[in-house]
N, C-alpha and C. Protein backbone atom coordinates (compact mmCIF):
# COMPACT_ATOMS: atom_id res chain seq x y z
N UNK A 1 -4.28 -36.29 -0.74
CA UNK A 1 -4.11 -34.86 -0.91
C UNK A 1 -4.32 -34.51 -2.38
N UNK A 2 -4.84 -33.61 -2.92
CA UNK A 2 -5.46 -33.20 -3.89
C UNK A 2 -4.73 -31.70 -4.00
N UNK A 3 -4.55 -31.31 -5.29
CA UNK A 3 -3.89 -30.18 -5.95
C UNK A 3 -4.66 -29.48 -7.08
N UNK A 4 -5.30 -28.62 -7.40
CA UNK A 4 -5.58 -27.31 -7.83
C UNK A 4 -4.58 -27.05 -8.52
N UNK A 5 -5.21 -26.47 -9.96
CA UNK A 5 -4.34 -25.23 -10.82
C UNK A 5 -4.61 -24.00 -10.61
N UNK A 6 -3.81 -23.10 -10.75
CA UNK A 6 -3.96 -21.75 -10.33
C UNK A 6 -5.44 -21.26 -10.75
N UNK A 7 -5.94 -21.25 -11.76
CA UNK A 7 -7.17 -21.07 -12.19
C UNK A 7 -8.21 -21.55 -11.94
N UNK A 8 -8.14 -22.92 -11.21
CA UNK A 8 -9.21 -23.38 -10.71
C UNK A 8 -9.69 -22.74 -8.78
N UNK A 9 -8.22 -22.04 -8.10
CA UNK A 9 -8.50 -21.83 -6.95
C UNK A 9 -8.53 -20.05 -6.31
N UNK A 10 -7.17 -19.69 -7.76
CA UNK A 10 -7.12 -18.31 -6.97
C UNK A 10 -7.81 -17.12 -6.95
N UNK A 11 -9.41 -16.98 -7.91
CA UNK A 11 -10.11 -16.29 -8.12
C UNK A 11 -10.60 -15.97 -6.92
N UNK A 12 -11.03 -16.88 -6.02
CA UNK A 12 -11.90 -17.40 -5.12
C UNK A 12 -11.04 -17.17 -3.74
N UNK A 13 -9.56 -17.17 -4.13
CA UNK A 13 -8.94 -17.37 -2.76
C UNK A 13 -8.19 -14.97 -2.56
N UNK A 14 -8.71 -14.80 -3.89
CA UNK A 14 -7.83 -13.33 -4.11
C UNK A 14 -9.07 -12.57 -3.62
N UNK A 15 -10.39 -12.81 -4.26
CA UNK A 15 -11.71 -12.30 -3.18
C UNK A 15 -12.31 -12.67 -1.69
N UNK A 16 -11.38 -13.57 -0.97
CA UNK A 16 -11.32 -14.07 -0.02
C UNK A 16 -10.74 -13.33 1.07
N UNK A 17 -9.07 -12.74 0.17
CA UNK A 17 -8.12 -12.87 0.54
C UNK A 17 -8.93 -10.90 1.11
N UNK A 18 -9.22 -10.21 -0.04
CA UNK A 18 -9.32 -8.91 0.35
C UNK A 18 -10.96 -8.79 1.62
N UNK A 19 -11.35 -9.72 1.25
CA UNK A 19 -13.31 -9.52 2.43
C UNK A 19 -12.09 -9.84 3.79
N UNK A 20 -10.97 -10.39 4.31
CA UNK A 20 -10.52 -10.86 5.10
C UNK A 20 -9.55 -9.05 5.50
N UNK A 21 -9.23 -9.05 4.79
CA UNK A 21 -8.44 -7.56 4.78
C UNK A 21 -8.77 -6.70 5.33
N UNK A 22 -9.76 -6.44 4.27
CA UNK A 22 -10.93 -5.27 5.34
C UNK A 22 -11.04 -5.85 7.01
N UNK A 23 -12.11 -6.45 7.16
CA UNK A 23 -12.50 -7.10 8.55
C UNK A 23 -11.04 -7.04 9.27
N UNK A 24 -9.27 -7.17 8.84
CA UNK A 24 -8.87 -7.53 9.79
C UNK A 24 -8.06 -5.63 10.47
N UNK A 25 -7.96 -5.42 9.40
CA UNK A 25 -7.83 -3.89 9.35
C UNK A 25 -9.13 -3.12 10.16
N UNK A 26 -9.80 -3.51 9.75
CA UNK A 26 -11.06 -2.43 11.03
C UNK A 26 -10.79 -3.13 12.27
N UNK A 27 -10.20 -4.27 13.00
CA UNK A 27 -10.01 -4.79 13.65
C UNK A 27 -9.24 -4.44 14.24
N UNK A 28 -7.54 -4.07 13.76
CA UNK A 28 -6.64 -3.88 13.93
C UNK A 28 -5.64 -3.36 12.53
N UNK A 29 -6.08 -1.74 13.10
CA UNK A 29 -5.66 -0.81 12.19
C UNK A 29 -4.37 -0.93 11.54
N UNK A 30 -3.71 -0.98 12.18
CA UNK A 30 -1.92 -0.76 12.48
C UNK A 30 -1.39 -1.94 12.20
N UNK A 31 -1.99 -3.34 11.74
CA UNK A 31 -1.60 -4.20 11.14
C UNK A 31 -0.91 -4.16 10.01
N UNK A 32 0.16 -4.99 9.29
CA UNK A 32 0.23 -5.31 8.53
C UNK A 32 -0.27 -6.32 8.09
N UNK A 33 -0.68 -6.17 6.90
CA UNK A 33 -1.67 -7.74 6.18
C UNK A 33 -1.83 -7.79 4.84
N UNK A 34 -1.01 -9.04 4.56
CA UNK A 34 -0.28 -9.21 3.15
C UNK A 34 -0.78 -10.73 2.59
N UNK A 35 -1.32 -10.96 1.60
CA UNK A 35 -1.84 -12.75 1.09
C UNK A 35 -0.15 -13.26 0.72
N UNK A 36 -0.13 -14.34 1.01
CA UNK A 36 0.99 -15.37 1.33
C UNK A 36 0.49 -16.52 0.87
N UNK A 37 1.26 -17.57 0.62
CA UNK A 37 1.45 -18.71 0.21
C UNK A 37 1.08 -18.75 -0.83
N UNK A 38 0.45 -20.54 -1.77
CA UNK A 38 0.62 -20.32 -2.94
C UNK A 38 -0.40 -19.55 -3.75
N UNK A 39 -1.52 -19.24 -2.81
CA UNK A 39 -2.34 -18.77 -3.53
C UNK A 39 -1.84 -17.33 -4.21
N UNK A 40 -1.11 -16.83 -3.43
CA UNK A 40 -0.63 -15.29 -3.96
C UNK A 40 0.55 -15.28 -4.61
N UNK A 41 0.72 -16.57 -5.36
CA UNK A 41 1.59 -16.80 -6.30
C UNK A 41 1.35 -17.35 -7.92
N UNK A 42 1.49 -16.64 -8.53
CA UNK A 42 0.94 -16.74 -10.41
C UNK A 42 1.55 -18.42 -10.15
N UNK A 43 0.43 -19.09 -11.19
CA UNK A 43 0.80 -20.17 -11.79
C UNK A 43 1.53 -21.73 -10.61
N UNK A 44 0.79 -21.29 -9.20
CA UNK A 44 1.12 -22.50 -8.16
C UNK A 44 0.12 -23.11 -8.03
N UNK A 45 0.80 -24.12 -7.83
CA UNK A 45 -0.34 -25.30 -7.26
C UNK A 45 -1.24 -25.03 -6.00
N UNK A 46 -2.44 -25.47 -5.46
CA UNK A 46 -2.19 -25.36 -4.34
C UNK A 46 -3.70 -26.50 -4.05
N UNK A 47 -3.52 -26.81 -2.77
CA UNK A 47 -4.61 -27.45 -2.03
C UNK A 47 -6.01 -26.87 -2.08
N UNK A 48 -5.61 -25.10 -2.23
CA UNK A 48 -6.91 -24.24 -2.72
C UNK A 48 -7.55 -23.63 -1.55
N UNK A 49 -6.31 -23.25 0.19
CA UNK A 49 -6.62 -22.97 1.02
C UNK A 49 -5.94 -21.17 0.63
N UNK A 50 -6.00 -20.30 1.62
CA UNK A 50 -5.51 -19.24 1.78
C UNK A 50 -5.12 -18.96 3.06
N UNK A 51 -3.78 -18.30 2.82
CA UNK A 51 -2.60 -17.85 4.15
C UNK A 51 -2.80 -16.25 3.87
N UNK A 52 -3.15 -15.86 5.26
CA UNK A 52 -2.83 -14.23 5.64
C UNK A 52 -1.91 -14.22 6.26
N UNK A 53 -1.02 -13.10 6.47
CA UNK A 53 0.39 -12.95 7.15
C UNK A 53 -0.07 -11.41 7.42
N UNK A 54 -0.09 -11.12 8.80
CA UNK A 54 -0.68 -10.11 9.65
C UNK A 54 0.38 -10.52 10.39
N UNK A 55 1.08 -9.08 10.57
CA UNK A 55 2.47 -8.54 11.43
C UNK A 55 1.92 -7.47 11.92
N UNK A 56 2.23 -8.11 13.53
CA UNK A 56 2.24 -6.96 14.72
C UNK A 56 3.53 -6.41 15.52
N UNK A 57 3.00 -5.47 16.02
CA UNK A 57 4.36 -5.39 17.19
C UNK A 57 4.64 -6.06 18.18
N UNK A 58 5.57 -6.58 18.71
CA UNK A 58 5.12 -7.58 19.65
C UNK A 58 4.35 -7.27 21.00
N UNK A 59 4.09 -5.99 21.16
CA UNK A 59 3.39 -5.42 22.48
C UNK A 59 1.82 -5.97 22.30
N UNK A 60 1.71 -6.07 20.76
CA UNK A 60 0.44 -5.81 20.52
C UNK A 60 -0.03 -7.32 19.95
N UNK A 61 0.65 -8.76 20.13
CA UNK A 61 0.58 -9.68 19.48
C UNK A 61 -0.47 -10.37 20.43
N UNK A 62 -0.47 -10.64 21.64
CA UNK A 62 -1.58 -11.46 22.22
C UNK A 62 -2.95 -10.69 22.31
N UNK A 63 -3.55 -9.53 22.34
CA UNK A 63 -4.41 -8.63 22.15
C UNK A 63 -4.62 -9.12 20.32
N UNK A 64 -3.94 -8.71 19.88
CA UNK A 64 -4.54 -9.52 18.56
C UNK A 64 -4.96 -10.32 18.02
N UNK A 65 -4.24 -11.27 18.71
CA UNK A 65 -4.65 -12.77 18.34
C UNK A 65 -6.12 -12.98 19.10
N UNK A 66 -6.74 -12.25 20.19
CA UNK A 66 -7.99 -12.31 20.84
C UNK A 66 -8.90 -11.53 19.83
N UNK A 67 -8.51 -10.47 19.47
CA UNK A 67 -9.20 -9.77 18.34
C UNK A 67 -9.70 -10.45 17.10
N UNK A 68 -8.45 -11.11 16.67
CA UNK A 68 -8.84 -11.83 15.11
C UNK A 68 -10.04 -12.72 15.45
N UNK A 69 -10.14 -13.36 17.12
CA UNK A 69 -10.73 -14.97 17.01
C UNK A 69 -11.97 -14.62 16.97
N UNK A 70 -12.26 -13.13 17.01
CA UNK A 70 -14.10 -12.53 16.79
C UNK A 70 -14.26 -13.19 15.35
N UNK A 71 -13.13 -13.00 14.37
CA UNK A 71 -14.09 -13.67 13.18
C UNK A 71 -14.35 -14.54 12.84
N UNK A 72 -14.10 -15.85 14.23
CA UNK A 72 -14.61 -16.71 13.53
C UNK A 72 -13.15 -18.21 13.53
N UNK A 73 -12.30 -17.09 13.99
CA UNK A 73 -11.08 -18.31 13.91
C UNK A 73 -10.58 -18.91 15.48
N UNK A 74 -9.93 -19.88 15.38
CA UNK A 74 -9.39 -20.59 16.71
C UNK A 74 -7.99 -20.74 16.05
N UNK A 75 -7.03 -21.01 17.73
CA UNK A 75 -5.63 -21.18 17.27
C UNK A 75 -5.36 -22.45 16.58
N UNK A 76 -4.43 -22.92 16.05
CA UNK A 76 -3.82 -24.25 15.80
C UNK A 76 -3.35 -24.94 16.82
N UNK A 77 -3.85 -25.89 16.88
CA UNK A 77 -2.83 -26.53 17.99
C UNK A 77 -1.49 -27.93 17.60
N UNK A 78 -1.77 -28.24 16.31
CA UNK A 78 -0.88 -29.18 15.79
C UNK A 78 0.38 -28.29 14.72
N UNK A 79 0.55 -26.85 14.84
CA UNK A 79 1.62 -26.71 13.88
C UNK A 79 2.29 -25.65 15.58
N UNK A 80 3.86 -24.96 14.84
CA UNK A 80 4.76 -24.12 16.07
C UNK A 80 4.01 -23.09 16.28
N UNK A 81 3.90 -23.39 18.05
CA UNK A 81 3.54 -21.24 17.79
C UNK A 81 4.50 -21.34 19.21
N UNK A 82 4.80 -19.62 18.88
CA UNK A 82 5.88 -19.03 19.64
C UNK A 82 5.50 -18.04 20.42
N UNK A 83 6.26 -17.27 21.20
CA UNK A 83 5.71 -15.63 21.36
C UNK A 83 5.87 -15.04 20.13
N UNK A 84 6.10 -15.17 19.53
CA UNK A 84 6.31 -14.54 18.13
C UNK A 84 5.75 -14.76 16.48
N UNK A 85 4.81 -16.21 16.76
CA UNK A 85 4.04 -16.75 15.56
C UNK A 85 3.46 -17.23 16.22
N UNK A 86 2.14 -17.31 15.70
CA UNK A 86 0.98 -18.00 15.87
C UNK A 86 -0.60 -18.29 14.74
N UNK A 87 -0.70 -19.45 14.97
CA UNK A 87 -1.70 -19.72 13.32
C UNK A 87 -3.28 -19.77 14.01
N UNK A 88 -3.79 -19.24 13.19
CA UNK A 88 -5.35 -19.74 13.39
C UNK A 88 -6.01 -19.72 12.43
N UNK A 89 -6.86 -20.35 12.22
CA UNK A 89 -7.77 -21.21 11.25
C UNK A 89 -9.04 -20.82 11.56
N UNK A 90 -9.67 -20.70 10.61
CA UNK A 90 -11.10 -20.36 10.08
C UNK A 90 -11.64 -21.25 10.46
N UNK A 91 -13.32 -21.22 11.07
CA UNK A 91 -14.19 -22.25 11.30
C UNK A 91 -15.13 -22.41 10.11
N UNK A 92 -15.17 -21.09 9.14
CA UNK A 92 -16.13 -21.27 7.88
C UNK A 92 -15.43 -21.39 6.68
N UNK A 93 -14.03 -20.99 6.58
CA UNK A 93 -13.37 -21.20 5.39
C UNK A 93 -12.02 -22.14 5.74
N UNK A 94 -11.44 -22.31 4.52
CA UNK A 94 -10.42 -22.94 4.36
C UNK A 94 -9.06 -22.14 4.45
N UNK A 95 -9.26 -20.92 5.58
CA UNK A 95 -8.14 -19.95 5.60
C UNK A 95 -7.81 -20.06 6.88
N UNK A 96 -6.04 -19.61 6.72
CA UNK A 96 -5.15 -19.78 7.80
C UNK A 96 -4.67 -18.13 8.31
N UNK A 97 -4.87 -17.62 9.72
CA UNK A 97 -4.00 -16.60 9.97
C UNK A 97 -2.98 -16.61 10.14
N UNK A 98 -1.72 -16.18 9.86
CA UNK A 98 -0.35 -16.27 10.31
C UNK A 98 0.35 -15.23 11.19
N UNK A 99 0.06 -14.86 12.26
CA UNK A 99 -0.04 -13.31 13.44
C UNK A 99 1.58 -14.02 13.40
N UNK A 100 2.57 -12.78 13.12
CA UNK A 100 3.68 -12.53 13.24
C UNK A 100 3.99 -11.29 14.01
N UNK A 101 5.00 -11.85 14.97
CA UNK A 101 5.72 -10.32 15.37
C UNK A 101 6.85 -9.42 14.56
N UNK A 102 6.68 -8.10 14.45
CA UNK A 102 7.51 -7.23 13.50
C UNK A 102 8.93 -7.41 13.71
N UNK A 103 9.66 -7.95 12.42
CA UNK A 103 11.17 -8.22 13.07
C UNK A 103 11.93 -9.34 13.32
N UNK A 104 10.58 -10.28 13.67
CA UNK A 104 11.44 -12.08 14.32
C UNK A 104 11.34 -12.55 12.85
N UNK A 105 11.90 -13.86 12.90
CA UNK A 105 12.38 -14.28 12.23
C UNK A 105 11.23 -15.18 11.17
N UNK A 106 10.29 -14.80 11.77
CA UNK A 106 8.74 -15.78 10.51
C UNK A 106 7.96 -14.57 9.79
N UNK A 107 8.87 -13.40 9.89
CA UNK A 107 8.48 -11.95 9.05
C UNK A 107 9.15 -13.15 7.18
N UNK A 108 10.09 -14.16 7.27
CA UNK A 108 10.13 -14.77 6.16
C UNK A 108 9.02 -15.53 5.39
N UNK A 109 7.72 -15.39 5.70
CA UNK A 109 6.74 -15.81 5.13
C UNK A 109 6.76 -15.16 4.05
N UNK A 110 6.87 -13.74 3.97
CA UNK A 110 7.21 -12.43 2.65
C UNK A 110 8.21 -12.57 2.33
N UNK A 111 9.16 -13.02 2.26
CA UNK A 111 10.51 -13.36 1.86
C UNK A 111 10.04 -14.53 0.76
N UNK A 112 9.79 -15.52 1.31
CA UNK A 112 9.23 -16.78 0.64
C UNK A 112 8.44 -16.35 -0.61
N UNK A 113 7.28 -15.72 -0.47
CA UNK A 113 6.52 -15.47 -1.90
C UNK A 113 7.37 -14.71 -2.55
N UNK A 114 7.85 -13.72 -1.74
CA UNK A 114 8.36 -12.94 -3.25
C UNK A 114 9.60 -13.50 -3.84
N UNK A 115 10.56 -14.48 -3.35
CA UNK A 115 11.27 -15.68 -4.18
C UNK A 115 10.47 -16.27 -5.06
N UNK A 116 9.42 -16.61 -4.97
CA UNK A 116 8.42 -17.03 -6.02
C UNK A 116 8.54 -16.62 -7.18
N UNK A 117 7.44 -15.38 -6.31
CA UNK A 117 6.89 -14.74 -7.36
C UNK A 117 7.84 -13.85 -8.52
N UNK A 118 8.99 -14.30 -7.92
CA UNK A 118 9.65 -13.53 -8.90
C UNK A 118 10.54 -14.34 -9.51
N UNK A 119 10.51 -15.94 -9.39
CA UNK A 119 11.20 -16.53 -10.00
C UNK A 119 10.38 -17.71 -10.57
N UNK A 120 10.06 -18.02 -11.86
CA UNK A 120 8.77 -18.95 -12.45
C UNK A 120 9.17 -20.50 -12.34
N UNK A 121 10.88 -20.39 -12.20
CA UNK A 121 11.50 -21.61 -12.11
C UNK A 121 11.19 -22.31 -10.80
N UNK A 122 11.71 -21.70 -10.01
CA UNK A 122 11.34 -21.87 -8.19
C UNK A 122 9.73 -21.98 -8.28
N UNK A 123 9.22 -21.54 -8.99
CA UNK A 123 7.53 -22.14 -8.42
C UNK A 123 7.57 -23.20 -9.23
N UNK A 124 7.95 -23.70 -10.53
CA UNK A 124 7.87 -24.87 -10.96
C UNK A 124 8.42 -26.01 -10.07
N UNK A 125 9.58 -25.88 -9.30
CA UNK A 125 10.16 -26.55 -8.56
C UNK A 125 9.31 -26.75 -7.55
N UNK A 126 8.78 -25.81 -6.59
CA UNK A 126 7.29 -25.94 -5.96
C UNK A 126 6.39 -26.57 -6.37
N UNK A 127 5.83 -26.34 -7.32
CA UNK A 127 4.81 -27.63 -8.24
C UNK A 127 5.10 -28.90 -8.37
N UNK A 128 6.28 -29.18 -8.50
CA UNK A 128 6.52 -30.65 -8.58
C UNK A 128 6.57 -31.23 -7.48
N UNK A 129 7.18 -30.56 -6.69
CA UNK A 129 7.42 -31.43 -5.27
C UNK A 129 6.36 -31.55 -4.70
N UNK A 130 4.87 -30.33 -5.05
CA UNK A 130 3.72 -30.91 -4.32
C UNK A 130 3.31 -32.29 -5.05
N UNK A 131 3.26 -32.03 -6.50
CA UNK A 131 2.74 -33.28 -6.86
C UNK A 131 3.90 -34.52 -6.58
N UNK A 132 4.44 -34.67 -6.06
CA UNK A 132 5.16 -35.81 -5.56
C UNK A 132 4.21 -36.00 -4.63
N UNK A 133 3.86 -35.23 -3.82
CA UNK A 133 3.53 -35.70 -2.42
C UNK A 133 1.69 -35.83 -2.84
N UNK A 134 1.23 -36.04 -3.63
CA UNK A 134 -0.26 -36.72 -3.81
C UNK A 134 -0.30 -37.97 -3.58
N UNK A 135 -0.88 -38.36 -2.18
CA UNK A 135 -0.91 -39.51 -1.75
C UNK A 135 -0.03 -39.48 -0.57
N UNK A 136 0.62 -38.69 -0.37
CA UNK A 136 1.20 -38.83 0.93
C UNK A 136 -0.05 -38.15 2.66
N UNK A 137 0.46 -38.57 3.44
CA UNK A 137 -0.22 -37.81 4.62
C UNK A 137 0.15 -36.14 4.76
N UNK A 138 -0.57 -35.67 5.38
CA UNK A 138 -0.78 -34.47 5.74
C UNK A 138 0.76 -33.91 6.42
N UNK A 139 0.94 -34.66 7.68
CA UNK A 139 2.04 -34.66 8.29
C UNK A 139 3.61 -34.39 7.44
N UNK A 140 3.21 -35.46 6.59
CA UNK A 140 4.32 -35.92 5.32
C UNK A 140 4.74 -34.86 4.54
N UNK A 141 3.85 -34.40 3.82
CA UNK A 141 3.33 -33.57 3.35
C UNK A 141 4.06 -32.10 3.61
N UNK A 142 3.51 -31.71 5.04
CA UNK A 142 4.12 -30.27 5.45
C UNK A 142 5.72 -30.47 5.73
N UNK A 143 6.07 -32.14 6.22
CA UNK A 143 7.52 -31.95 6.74
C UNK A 143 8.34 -31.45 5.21
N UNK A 144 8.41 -32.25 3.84
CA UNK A 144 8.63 -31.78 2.78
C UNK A 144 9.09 -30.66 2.15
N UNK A 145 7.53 -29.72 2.47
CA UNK A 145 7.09 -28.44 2.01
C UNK A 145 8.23 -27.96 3.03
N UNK A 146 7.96 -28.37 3.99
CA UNK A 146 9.11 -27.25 4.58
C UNK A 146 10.51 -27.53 4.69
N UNK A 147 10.89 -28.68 4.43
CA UNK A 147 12.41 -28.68 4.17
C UNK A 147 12.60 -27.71 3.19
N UNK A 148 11.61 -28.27 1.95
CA UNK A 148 11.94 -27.03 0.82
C UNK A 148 12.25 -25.41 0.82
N UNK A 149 11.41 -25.11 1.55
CA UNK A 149 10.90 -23.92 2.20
C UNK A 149 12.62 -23.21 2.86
N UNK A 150 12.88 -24.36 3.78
CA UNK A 150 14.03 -24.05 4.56
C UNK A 150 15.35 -24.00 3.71
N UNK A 151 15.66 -25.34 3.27
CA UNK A 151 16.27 -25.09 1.83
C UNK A 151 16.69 -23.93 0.81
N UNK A 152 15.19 -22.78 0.30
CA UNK A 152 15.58 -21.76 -0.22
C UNK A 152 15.81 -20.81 0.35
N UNK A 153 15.46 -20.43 1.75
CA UNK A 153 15.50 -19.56 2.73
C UNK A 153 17.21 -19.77 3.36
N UNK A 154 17.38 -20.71 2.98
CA UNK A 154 18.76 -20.86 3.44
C UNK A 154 19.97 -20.41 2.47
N UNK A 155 19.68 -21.04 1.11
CA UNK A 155 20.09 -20.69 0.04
C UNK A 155 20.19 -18.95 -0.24
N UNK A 156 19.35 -18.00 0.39
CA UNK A 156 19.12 -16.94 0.03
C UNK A 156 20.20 -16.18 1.22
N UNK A 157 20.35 -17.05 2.29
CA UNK A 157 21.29 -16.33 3.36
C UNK A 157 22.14 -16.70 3.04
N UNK A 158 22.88 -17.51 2.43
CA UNK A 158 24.38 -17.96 2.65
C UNK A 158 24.91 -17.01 1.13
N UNK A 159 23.82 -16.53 0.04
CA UNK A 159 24.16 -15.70 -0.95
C UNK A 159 24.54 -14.43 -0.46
N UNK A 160 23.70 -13.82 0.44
CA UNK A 160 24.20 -12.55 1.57
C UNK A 160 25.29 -12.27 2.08
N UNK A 161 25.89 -13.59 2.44
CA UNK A 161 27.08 -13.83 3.39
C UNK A 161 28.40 -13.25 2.79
C-alpha cells in the first residue's frame, strides 16, 4: 500500500470530485453530494482515491443507486451495504460512491471529515496510523482505519452524553 501527500493527489481528486457533482446532480437533483474522506481533508495522506457521500431519502435510495450505475459504476461487493448504505466504485477512476440514506446512522461520513478538518492534530494522528499500515494488506488496512474511525466517532458521543 502506497501513500500520497496532499499535494501530490488532491488537485486531481478536487477536479474529479466537482466533473462527478455535476453528472450526479443532473442525475439526481435532490441529492445531497458532499467530497469525503481524505481527499477533502487539508494536509492527509491518502492512497489518492476519492469518496462521494450522496444522501438520499430512503424512498428514493434503490432508484438511485440504478441511476448512479449509468456512469459507469458497479456496487461493492466486499465492503457493508445495508438498506441504508451502499458503495460503488468507478470502472474508469479510482472513485468510490457512498449512497446514504437521510438520517441513518452512516450520514457520519460528514461527521468524520469535519472532525478533521477542523482539527490538524486528529489528521496528524490519521497520517501516522496510515503510514503504519504501509505494507500491510488491504483487508488489514481498512480493519485499522476503521477502528480508528470508530474510536473518534465514539469519543465524540460519549462527549454529548
Amino acid at each position: 500500500m502506497q501513500f500520497f501527500s496532499a499535494p501530490e493527489y488532491q488537485p486531481n481528486c478536487a477536479q474529479l470530485f466537482e466533473d462527478y457533482k455535476n453528472k450526479i446532480q443532473q442525475l439526481i437533483p435532490f441529492a445531497i453530494v458532499e467530497h469525503i474522506g481524505s481527499s477533502a481533508i487539508a494536509n492527509a495522506i491518502s492512497k489518492g482515491d476519492l469518496d462521494i457521500y450522496i444522501e438520499i431519502p430512503a424512498h428514493q435510495f434503490l432508484d438511485s443507486i440504478e441511476k448512479l450505475q449509468q456512469l459507469n459504476f458497479k456496487e461493492k461487493l466486499d465492503t457493508l451495504r445495508t438498506h441504508e448504505l451502499c458503495m460503488l466504485e468507478s470502472q474508469q477512476h479510482d472513485v468510490a460512491l457512498q449512497i446514504v440514506v437521510t438520517g441513518s446512522e452512516f450520514c457520519n461520513f460528514i461527521t468524520f471529515r469535519d472532525l478533521l478538518r477542523h482539527s490538524p492534530s486528529l489528521t496528524q494522528q490519521y497520517n501516522q496510523l496510515k503510514q503504519r499500515c504501509v505494507g500491510l494488506s488491504q483487508d488489514q488496512y481498512r480493519q485499522i482505519k476503521a477502528d480508528f474511525i470508530q474510536s473518534v466517532l465514539s469519543s465524540i458521543d460519549a462527549a454529548s452524553k
